[in-house]
Every structure is written in C-alpha cells, then in structure tokens.
Protein backbone atom coordinates (compact mmCIF):
# COMPACT_ATOMS: atom_id res chain seq x y z
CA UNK A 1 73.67 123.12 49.60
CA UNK A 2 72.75 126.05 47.78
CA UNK A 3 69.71 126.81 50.50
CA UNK A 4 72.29 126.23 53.32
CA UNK A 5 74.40 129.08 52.02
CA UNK A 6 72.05 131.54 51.49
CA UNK A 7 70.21 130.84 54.85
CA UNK A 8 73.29 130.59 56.93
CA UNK A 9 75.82 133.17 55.52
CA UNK A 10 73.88 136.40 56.63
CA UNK A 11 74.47 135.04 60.00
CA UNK A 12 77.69 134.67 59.40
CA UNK A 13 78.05 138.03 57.94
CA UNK A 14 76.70 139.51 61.14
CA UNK A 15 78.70 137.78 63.76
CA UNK A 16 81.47 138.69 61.99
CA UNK A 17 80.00 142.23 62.36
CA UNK A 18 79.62 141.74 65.57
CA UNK A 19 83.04 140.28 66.68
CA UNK A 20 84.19 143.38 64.82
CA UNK A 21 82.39 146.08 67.22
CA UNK A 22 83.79 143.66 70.50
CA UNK A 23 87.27 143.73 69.58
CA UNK A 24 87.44 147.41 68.31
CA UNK A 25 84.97 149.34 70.95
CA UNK A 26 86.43 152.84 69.86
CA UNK A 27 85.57 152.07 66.84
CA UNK A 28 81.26 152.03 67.13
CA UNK A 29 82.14 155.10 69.89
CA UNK A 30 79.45 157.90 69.35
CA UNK A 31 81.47 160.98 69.60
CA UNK A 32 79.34 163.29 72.48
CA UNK A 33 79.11 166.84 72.99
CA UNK A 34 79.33 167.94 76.36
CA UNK A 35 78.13 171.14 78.01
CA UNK A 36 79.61 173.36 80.86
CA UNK A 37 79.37 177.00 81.87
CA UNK A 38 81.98 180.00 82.09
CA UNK A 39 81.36 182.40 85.28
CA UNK A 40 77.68 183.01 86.85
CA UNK A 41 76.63 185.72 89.14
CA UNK A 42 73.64 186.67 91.48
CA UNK A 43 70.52 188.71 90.37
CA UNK A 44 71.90 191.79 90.88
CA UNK A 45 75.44 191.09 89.21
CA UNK A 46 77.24 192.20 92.54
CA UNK A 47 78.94 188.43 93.49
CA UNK A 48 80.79 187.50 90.33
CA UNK A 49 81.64 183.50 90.26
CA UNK A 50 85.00 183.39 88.56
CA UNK A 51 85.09 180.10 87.58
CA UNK A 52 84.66 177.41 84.83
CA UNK A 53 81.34 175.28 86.08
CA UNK A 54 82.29 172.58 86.77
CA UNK A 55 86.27 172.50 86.41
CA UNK A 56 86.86 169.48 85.60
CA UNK A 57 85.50 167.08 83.08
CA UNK A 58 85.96 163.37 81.68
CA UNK A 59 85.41 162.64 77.83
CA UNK A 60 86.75 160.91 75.02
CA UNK A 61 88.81 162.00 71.96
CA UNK A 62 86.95 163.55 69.65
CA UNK A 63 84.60 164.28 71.91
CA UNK A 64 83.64 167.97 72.52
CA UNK A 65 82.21 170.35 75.21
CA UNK A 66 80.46 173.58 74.29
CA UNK A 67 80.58 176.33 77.15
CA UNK A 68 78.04 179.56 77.33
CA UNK A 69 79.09 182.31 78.63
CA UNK A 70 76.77 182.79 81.83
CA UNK A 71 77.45 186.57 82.94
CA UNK A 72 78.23 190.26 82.50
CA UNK A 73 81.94 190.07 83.82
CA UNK A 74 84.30 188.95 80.79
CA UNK A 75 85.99 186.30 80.59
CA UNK A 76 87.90 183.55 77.92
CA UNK A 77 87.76 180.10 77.05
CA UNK A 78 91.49 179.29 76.42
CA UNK A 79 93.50 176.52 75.87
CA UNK A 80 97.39 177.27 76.06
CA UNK A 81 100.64 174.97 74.44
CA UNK A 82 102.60 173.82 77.49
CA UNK A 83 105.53 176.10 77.97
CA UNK A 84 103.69 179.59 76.17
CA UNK A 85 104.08 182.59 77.77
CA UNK A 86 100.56 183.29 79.63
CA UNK A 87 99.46 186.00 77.31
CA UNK A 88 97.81 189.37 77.74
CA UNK A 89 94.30 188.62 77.34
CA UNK A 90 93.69 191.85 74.47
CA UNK A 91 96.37 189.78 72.62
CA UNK A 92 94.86 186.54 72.42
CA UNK A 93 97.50 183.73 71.14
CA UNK A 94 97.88 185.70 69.47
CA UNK A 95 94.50 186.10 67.28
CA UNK A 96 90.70 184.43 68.91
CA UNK A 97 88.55 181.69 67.83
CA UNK A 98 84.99 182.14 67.52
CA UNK A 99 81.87 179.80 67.52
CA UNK A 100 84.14 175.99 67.61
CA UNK A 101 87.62 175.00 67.57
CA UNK A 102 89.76 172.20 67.97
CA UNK A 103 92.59 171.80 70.09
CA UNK A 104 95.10 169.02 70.44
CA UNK A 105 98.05 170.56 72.36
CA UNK A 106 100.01 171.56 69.31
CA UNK A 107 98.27 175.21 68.70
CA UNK A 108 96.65 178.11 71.31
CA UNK A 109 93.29 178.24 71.69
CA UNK A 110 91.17 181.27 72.87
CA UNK A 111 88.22 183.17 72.60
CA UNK A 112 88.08 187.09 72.42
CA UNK A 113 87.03 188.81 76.09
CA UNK A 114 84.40 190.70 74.98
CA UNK A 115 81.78 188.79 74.98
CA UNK A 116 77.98 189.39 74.99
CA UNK A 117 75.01 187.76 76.02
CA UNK A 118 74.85 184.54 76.43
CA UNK A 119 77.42 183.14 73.93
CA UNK A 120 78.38 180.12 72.92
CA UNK A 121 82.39 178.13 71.90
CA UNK A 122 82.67 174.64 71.48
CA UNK A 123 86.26 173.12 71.09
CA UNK A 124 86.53 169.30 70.20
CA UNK A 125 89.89 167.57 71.70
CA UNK A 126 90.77 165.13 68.71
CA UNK A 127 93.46 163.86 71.33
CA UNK A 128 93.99 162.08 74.24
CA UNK A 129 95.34 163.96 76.88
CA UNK A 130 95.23 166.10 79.66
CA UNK A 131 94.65 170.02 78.95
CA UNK A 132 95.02 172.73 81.28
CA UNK A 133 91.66 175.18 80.74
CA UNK A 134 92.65 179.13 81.17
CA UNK A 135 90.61 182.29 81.92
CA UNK A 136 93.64 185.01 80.58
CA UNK A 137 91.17 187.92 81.87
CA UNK A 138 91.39 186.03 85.77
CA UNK A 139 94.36 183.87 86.75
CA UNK A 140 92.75 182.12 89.35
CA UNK A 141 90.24 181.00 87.14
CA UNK A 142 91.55 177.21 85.48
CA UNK A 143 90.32 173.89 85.31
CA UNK A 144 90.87 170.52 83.53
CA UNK A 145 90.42 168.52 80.81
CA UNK A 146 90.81 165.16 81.04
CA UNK A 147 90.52 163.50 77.16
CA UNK A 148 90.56 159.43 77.19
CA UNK A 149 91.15 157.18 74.32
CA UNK A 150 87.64 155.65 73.65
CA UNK A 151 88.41 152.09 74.78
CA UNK A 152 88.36 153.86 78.53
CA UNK A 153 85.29 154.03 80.64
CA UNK A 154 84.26 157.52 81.77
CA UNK A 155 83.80 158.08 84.99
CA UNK A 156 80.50 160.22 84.70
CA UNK A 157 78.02 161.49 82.73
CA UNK A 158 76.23 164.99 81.46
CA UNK A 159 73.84 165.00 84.65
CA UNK A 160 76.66 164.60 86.87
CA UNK A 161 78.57 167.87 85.58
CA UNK A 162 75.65 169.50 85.57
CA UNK A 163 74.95 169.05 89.39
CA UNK A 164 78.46 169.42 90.17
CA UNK A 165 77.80 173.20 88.08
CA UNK A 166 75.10 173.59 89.97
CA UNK A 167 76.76 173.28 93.58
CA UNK A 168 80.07 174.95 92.34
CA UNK A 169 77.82 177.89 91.55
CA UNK A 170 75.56 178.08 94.20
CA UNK A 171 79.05 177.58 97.30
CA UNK A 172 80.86 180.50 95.00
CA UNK A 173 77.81 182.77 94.78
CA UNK A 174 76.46 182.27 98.45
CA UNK A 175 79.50 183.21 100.58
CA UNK A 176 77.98 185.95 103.06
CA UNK A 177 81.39 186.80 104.90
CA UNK A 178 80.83 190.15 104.19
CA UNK A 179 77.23 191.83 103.25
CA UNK A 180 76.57 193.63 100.11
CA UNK A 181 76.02 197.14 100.53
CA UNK A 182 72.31 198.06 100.20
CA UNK A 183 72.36 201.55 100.19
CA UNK A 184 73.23 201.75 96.51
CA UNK A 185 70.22 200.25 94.89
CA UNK A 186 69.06 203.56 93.31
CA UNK A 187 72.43 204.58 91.61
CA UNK A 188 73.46 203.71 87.99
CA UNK A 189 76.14 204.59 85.93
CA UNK A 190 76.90 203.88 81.91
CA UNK A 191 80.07 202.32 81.38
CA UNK A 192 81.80 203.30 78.18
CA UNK A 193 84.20 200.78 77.19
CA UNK A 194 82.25 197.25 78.58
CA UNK A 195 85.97 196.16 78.93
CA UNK A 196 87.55 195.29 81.86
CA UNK A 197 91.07 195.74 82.26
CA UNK A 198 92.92 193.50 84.51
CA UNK A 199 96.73 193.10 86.26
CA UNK A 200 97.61 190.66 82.76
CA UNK A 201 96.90 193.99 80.32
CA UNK A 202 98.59 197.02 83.74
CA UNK A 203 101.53 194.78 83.93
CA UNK A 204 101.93 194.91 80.09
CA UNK A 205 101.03 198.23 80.20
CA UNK A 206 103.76 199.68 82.73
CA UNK A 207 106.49 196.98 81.20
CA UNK A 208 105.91 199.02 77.91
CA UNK A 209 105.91 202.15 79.02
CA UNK A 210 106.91 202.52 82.69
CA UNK A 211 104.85 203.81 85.52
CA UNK A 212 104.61 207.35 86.31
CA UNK A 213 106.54 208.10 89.51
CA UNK A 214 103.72 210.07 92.34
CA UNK A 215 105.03 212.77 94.82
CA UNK A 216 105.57 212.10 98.06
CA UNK A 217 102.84 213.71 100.47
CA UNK A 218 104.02 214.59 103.97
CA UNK A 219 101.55 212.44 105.58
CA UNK A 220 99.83 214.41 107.67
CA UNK A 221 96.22 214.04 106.50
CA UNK A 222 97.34 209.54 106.40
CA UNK A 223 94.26 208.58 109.27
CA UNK A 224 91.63 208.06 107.86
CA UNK A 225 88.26 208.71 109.41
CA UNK A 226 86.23 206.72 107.16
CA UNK A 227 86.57 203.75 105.53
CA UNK A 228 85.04 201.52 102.82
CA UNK A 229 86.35 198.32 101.12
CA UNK A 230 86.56 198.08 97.75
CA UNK A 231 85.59 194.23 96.21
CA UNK A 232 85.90 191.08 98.73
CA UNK A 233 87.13 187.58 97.09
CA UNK A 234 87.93 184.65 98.39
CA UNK A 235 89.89 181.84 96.20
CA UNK A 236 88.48 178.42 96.46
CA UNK A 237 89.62 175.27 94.34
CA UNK A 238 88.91 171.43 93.34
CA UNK A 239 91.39 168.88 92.72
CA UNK A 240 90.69 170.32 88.86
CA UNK A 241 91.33 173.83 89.28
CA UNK A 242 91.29 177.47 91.16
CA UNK A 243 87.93 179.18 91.24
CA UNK A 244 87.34 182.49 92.51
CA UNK A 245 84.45 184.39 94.63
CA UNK A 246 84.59 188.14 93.84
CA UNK A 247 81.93 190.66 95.20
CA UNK A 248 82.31 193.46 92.98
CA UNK A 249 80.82 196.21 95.78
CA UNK A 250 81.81 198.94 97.49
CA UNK A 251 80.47 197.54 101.22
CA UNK A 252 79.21 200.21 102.98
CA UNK A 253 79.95 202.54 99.63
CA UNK A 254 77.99 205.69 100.94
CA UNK A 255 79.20 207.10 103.76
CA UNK A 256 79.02 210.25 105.67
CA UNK A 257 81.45 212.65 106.44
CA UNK A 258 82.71 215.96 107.56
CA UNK A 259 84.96 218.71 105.89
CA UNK A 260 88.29 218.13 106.50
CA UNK A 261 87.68 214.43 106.81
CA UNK A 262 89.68 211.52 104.66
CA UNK A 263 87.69 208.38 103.43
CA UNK A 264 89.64 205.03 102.83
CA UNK A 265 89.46 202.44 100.73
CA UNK A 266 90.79 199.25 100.46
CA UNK A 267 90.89 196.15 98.60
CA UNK A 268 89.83 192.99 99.62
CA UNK A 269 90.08 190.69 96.69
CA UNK A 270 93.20 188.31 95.98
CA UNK A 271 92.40 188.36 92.04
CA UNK A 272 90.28 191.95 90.80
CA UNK A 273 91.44 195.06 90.37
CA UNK A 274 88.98 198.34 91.14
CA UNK A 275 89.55 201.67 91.06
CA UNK A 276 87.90 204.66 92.65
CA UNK A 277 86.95 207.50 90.14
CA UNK A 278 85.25 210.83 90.73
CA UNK A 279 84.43 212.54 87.59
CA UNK A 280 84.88 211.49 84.15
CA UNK A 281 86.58 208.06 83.13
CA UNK A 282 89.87 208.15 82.51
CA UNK A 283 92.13 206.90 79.02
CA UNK A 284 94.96 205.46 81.17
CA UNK A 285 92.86 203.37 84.03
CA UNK A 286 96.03 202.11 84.89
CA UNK A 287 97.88 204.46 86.71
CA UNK A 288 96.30 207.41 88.85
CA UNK A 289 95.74 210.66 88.12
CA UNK A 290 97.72 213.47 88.34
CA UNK A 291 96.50 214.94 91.78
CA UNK A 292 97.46 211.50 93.39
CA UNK A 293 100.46 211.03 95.57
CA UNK A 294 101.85 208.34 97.56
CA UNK A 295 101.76 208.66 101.74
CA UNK A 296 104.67 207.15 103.83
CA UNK A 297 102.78 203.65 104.30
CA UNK A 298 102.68 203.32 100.34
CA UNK A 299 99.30 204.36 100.07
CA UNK A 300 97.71 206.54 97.43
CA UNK A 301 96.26 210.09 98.58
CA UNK A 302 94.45 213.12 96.92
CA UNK A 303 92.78 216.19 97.99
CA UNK A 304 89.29 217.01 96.88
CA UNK A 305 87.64 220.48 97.31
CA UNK A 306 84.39 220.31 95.60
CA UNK A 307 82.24 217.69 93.66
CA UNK A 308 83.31 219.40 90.91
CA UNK A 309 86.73 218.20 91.24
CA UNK A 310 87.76 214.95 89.57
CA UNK A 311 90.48 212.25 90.44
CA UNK A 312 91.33 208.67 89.92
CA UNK A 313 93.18 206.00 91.99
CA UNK A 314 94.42 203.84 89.38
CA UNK A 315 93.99 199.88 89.72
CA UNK A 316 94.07 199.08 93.38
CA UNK A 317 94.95 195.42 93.58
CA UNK A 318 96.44 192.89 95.42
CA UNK A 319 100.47 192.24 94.23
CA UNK A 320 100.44 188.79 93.24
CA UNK A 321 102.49 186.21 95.42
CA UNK A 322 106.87 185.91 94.69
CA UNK A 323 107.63 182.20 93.16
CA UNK A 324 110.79 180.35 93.09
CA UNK A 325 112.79 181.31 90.65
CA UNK A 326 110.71 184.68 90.16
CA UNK A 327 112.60 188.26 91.46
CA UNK A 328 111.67 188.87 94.68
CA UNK A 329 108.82 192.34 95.23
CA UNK A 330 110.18 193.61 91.70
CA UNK A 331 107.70 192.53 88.60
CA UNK A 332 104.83 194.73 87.82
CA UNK A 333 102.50 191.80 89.00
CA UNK A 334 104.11 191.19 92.49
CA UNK A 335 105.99 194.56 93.29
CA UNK A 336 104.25 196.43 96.69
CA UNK A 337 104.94 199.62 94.68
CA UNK A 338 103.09 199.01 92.04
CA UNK A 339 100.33 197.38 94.02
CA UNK A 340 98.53 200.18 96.04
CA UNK A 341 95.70 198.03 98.25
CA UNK A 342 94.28 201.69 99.64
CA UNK A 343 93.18 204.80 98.18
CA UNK A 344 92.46 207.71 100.34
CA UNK A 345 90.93 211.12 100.13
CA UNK A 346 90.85 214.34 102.12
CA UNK A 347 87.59 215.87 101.17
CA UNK A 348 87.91 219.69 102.37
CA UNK A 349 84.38 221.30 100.91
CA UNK A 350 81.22 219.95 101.69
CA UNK A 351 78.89 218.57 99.07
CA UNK A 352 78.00 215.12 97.43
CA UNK A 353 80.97 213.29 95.52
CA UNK A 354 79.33 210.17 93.46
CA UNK A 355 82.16 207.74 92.48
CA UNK A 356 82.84 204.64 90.96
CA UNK A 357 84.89 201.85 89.78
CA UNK A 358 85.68 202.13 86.30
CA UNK A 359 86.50 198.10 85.53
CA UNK A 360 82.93 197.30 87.46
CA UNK A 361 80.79 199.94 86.94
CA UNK A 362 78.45 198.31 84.22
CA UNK A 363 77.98 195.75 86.96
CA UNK A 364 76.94 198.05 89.34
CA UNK A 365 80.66 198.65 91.42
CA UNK A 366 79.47 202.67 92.11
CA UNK A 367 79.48 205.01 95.57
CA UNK A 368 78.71 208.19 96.77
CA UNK A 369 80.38 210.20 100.19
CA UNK A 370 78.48 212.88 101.53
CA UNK A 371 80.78 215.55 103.15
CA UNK A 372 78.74 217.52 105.67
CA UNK A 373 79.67 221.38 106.61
C-alpha cells in the first residue's frame, strides 16, 4: 500500500493541476505586451500621417501595448474618462504621464506633446473594456482599444498589427492628389519653439482673452494674381478610428510676381492649422499681425513694400463642422470669422520675400515670392 501511494499520488497531484489550468484558463494567461506606432511621415517630413498605426487593437486585461513615437510632428498618447471635457493639449488632464501607465476608465491618461526622438509610453489596461484612444494635439486622430477578459480568444496577433501598421502607413503617406512642391529643397529655417500650436490651444486662447477685431479694407486690391495652397489633408478612417493625411507644404511655394501684384494662399487641410510669416516669429501665432485686415469675402489682407517688411496671417484653418446641439457658426472652433482659409498679400516693391509657416517650419513648411520690377 505504502508503494501504491507514493507512486500514484504525484499523478494525482498533477491532474489535479491540470484540471485546475482547464477550468480557470485566465488564470495560466501570460500577460503580453503589444506594440503599435503614433504618426509616421515620408523622408523628407513633408506628408505627415496623423494617425495611431494601426487604430485598433485586440488584447486581454492586463495586457499592455507600448507605442513609439515615429515622427517630427507632435503628438499624444491619451486616454480620456467618458464624459471629460476634451482638453487643451498644453494642459494635459490635467498633468502627463511619462514612460508607462495604467488606465482602467476611472482616471485621464496622457502623455506631454513635446516629444523627441523616437520615444517610447506603454499603458497596461488592468480592465476589460472598450477605450477610446485620443491624439489632443489632432482631433481627427483616434482609435480603439478593445480589452477582453482572458477567457476570450483574440482575434489576432502581433504580426497582424504590424502589417495592418504597415499598410495604414504606407495608403496615408502615398496619396499623390496633389504634388509636393520641389522648388524648395535648398531652403531651411530654425524653428524656435519645436511646438506646434493647434485650433484645441487658439480656441482656448481667444475664449480667454478674445480675438482682436481687424479693419475692414475696401477691397480693391481682393484678386489675386497668384496663388499658392497652404497644407493639403485628406481624412480617412477604419471601423476603429479617424486618421488623417496632412502634407505640410506650400505646393508651388515660390512663385513669381510683379509689383503691384497680390499672392494668395489658401488652406487645404480639414485638421492643421498654418500660417504665413514674413519676418521674425511672432509671440501670439494665433491671431495676425497688426498690418492685417479683413477683405469683404472674409479673407485676411496686408500690404508689403519691401522684404524688409514683416507680417503674419495668424492660424489659417479650416472652422470645424456645427453639431447638434452645438451653436450654430459661433464657437471659436466652428465660427467662419474666426476661421480665415486665405491669406493674401499686395506686394508693391520688388525684391525677394522668404516666408514660412511658423507651426511647420522645423518640418520644412517654408516659401519664398519673388516680386519682379
């Protein structure tokens, strides 16, 4: 008898064991970390993917998913409470994470903007659920979460996401509709702040402390004889989220003109901002300078008389669309008036007037108009 215990028991022991492990699965559940990306952009930094690649991504509780930061336009990694106010991304929630956090729906979760390199956050969902993930720089930049209890079968695995990255990025980043200027390979400018400002921050901004009211020009110098757009985007999504193509160029940015001429710019892109700045950079790149007024059509206007002469447009942006329930053309994100889509300028003495965009410059967002005699 005393054999037949000691022989048989370990066996047993270890069907117990495993009997154990069958009836409790989440139990003997490695927890995984997963990996994804935040924005990508082409060689030259001119198309800007504003997206999180992929958007969308099965795992289990506990699990968690690291995210590198993959280019030189800023962006966050945050995770809002359901019903929050969508926050101004200098704020934060207000305060940032760095490195890892963990978020289960109770408490905000978001890293600073101002990232460098190639950084690195990794949050770990303790659980289940399904979380909404935020860009507060770009608002048409989300995705999804989806966190399972670990007795449910994902759907895929690490290789998957990374091929669905891999085509996310590659359809955001090759959309040709319009050409990249070329002319502008030789000019560089330094860009003090490496911060860019979007319509989250202006809207705070002129909420706070109003918008300066422009003049009224009479009109006459509103035809423009040459014209340039300022930033093309397109706004794409998956059943996971919004992602957003931005080319952060000034297409056909040097251009030719006469004195007396006026140049025009306008803005294609449903989601940036850009601005168009001769001479130094501004404090308040909100709002336009001083010499700026407003033509009949709602469009800004200034007068330039030599290179030496400086002036800023303020952010020239889309107005974001009304909602139900939402005042109609009246909030600082949606109101035409505080929305200028074109900047224009009467250049009256010949000469070469370099300009830029002041939110894109360090990514290469810079032009030049020659005004000929």
């Amino acid at each position: 008898m005393r054999n037949f215990h000691a022989v048989r028991f370990p066996h047993v022991f270890l069907g117990w064991v495993a009997l154990a492990v069958l009836s409790f699965p989440g139990a003997a559940a490695a927890q995984q970390n997963w990996h994804a990306k935040v924005g990508a952009e082409t060689p030259g930094m001119g198309r800007q993917a504003l997206a999180f690649l992929p958007n969308e991504i099965w795992i289990h509780a506990n699990d968690s998913i690291t995210w590198t930061f993959n280019s030189d336009e800023i962006h966050t990694v945050s995770f809002l409470v359901v019903g929050q106010i969508f926050p101004p991304f200098p704020l934060g929630c207000p305060g940032f994470s760095f490195g890892a956090a963990s978020f289960d729906g109770s408490t905000c979760v978001t890293t600073p903007p101002s990232v460098k390199g190639n950084p690195t956050f990794t949050v770990t969902f303790p659980t289940a659920g399904n979380y909404r993930i935020q860009c507060l720089v770009h608002t048409t930049m989300n995705g999804t979460i989806h966190v399972l209890d670990a007795s449910v079968a994902l759907p895929h695995g690490q290789a998957f996401y990374d091929r669905e990255a891999a085509t996310e990025i590659r359809d955001l980043l090759n959309d040709n509709d319009h050409a990249m200027s070329s002319d502008m390979g030789s000019m560089t400018t330094a860009h003090s702040s490496d911060m860019v400002s979007v319509r989250v921050l202006a809207a705070t901004n002129r909420l706070s402390g109003g918008s300066k009211k422009l003049s009224a020009s009479s009109g006459a110098n509103m035809s423009a004889i040459g014209h340039v757009t300022a930033g093309v985007g397109e706004i794409v999504s998956t059943p996971g989220g919004v992602q957003t193509s931005s080319l952060v160029r000034f297409v056909n940015g040097k251009i030719v003109v006469h004195a007396g001429d006026t140049v025009e710019w306008g803005n294609n892109d449903p989601q940036e901002p850009h601005t168009i700045t001769v001479g130094p950079e501004p404090q308040d790149m909100f709002d336009p300078s001083s010499n700026v007024t407003v033509d009949p059509d709602g469009g800004l206007h200034a007068v330039l008389n030599s290179p030496s002469d400086a002036v800023h447009s303020g952010f020239i942006l889309q107005p974001l669309p009304d909602e139900p329930g939402t005042p109609v053309n009246l909030s600082p994100n949606n109101a035409i008036a505080l929305n200028p889509t074109r900047f224009r300028v009467t250049f009256t003495g010949p000469g070469t007037y370099n300009y830029k965009c002041v939110l894109h410059d360090n990514l290469g967002m810079v032009g030049q108009v020659v005004v000929l005699p």
